[in-house]
Protein backbone atom coordinates (compact mmCIF):
# COMPACT_ATOMS: atom_id res chain seq x y z
CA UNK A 1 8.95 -3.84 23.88
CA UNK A 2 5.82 -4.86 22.01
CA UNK A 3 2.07 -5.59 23.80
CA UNK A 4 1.94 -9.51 24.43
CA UNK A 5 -1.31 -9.75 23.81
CA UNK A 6 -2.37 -11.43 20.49
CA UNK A 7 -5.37 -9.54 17.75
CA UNK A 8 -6.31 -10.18 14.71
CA UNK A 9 -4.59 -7.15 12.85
CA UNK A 10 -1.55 -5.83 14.50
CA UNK A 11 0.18 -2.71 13.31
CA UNK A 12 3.70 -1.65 13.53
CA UNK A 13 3.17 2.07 12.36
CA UNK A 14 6.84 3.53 11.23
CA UNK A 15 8.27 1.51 14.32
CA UNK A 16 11.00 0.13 12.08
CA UNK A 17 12.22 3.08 10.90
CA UNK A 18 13.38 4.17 14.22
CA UNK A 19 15.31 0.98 15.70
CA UNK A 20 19.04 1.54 15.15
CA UNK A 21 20.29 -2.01 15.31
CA UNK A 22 19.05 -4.09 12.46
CA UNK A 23 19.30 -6.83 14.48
CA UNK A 24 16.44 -6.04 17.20
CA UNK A 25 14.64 -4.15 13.97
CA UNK A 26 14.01 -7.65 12.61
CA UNK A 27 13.40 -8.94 16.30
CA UNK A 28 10.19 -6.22 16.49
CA UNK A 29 8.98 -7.39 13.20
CA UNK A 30 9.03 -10.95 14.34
CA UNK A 31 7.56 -9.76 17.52
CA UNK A 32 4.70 -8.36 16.08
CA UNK A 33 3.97 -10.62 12.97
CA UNK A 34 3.77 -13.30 16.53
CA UNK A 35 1.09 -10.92 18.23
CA UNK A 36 -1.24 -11.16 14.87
CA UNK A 37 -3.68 -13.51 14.10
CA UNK A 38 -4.72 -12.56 10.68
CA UNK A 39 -2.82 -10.06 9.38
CA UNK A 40 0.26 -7.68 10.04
CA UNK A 41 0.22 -4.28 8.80
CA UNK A 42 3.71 -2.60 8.49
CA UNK A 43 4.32 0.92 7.42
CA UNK A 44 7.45 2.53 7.49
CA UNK A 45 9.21 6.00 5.84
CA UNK A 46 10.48 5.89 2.41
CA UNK A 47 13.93 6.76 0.57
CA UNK A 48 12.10 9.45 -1.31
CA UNK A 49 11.26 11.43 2.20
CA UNK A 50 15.28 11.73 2.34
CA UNK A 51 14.94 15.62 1.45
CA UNK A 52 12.43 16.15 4.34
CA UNK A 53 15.14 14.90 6.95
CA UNK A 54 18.05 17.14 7.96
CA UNK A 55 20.99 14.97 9.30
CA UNK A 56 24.18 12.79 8.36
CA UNK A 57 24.54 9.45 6.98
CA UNK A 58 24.86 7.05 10.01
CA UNK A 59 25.13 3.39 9.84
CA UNK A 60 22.15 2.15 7.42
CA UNK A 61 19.98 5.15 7.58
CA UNK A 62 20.23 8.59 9.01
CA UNK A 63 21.19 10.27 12.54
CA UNK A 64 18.55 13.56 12.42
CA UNK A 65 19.55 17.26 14.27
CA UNK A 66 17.02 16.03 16.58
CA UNK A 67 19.40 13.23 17.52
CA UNK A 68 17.17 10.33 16.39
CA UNK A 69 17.81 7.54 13.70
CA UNK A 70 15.60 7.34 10.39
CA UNK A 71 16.37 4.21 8.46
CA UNK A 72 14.05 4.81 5.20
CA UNK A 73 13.21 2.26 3.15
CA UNK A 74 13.33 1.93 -0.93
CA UNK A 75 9.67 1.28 -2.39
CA UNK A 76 10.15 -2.29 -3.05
CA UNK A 77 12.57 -3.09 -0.06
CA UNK A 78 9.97 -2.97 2.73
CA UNK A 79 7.85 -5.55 1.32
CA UNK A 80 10.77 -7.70 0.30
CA UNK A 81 11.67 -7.28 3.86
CA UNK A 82 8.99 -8.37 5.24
CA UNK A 83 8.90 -11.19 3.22
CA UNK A 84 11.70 -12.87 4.42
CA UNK A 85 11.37 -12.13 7.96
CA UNK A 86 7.54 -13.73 8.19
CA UNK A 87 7.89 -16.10 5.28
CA UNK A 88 4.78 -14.94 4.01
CA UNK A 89 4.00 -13.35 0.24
CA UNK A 90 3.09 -9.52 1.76
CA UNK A 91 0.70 -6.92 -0.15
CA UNK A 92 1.94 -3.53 -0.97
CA UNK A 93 -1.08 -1.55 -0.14
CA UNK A 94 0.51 1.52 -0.78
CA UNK A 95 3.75 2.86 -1.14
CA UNK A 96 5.37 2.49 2.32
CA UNK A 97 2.62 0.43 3.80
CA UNK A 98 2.80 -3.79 3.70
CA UNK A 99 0.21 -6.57 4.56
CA UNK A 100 1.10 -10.35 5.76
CA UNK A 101 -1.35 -12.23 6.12
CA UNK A 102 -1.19 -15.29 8.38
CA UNK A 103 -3.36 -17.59 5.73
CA UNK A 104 -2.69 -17.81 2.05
CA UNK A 105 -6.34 -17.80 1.33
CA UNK A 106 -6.95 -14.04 3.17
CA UNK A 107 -4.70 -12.33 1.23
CA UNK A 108 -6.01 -14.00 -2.02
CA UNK A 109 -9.44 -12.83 -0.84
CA UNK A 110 -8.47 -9.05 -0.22
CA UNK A 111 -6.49 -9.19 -3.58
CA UNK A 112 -10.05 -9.92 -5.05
CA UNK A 113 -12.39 -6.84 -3.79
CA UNK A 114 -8.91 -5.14 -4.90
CA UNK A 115 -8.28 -5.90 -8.50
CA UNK A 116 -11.62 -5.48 -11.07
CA UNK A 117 -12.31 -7.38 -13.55
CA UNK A 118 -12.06 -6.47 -16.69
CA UNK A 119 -15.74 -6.86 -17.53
CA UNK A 120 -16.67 -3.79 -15.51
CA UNK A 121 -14.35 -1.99 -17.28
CA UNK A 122 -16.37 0.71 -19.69
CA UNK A 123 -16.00 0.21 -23.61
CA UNK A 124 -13.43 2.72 -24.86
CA UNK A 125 -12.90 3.06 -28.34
CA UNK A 126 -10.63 6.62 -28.70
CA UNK A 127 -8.75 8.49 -25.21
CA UNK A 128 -11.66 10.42 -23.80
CA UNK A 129 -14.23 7.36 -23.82
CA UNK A 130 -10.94 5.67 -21.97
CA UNK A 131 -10.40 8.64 -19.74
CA UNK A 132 -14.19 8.19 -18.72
CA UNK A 133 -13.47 4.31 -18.12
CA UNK A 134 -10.65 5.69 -15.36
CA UNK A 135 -13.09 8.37 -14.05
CA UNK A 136 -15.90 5.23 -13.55
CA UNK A 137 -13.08 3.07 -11.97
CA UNK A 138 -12.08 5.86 -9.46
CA UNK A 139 -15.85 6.88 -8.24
CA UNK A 140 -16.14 2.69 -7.77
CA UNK A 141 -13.64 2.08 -5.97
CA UNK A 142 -12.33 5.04 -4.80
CA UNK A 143 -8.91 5.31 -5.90
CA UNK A 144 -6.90 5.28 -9.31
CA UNK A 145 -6.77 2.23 -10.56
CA UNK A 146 -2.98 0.19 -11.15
CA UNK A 147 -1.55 -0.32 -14.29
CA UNK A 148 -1.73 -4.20 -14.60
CA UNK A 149 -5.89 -3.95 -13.42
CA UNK A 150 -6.21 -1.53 -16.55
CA UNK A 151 -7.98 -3.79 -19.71
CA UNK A 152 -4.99 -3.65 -22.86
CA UNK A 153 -6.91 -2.00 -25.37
CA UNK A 154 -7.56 1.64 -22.13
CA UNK A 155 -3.96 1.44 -21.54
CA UNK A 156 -3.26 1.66 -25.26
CA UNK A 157 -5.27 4.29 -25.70
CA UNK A 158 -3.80 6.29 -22.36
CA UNK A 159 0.19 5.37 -23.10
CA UNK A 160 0.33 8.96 -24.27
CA UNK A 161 -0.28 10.16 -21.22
CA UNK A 162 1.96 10.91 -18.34
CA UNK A 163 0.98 8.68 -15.10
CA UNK A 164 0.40 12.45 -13.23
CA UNK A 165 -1.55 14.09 -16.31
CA UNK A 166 -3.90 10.84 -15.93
CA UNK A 167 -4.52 11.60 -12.78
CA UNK A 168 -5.07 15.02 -12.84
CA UNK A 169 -7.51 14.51 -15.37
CA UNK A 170 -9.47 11.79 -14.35
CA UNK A 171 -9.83 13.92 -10.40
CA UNK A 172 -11.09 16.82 -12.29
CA UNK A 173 -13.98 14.57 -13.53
CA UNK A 174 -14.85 12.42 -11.02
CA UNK A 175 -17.66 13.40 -8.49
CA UNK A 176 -15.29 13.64 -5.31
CA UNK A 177 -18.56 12.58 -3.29
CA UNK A 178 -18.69 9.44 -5.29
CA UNK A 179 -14.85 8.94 -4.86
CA UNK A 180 -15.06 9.41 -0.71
CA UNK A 181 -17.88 7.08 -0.36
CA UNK A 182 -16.14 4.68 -2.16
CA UNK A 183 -12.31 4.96 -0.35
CA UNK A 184 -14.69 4.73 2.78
CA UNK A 185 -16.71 1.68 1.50
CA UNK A 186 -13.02 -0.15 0.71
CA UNK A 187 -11.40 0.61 3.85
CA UNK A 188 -14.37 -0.69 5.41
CA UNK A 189 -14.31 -3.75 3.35
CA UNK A 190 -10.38 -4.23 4.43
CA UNK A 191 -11.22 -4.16 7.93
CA UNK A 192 -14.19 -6.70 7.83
CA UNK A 193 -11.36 -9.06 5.45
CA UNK A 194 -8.91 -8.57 8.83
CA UNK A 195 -11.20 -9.25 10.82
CA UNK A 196 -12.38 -12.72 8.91
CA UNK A 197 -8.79 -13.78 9.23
């Protein structure tokens, strides 16, 4: 049984994964996207955690040694879930981790700090200059950037590159204090964009 007391930003943190009957799974999620104002945060465990958890097959998820039930989620199912139950377009944030916002207009608003545009993308003209445009985007915003928020002519000059060579690459340069104070300057923003919900 959920608080009954109504915030701005509720959070149901891995809740889901742990109600048995699907039935009274979607009944929580209802529950709580009721007790949130603004937005509804929902993070659950993922399919790809399935080698982490000893136990058998039972019903729609797992029953662990522990005794307890796991239902883990694919990458895109969680969102999609969401979706239907609230009605609502929902954010992946990250993998295993979903935002529905209440109004239309907030979660346009917190897709625009995320995305940036391509004009503050650097000029890249051969694979380190567009390496150095992924190593600017990271210490900005403090994280890797997505595919589709990449400009056409950085991803064309990074398609040779595996998604986890990228990455590796682009950490080694980046000034990590740069990075933190930037992941800490965007989680801040989030919060302030929940709370203007």
């Amino acid at each position: 049984m959920l608080l009954q007391a109504t915030c701005p930003t509720h959070h149901v943190g891995h809740g889901l994964n742990v109600i048995e009957d699907p039935a009274e799974r979607r009944r929580t999620l209802l529950e709580a996207w009721g007790l949130a104002s603004s937005v509804l945060v929902v993070s659950a465990r993922l399919r790809w955690e399935r080698n982490q958890i000893k136990g058998a097959e039972y019903s729609d998820g797992i029953l662990t040694q522990r005794r307890t039930f796991q239902h883990l989620y694919a990458a895109g199912e969680l969102r999609d879930y969401v979706e239907e139950a609230t009605g609502v377009r929902c954010v992946s944030a990250a993998p295993g981790i979903v935002y529905a916002f209440k109004d239309d207009q907030a979660r346009l608003s917190y897709l625009a700090r995320q995305i940036a545009p391509d004009g503050e993308w650097l000029t890249s003209e051969d694979t380190a200059s567009a390496i150095s445009a992924v190593v600017a985007h990271l210490e900005q915003r403090g994280r890797m950037p997505q595919l589709e928020e990449m400009p056409q002519p950085i991803i064309s000059l990074l398609g040779h590159l595996r998604p986890a060579e990228l990455k590796r690459l682009v950490e080694k340069e980046a000034d990590p204090l740069k990075v933190e104070r930037s992941a800490e300057r965007g989680a801040l923003d989030t919060l302030s964009c929940f709370q203007l919900g």
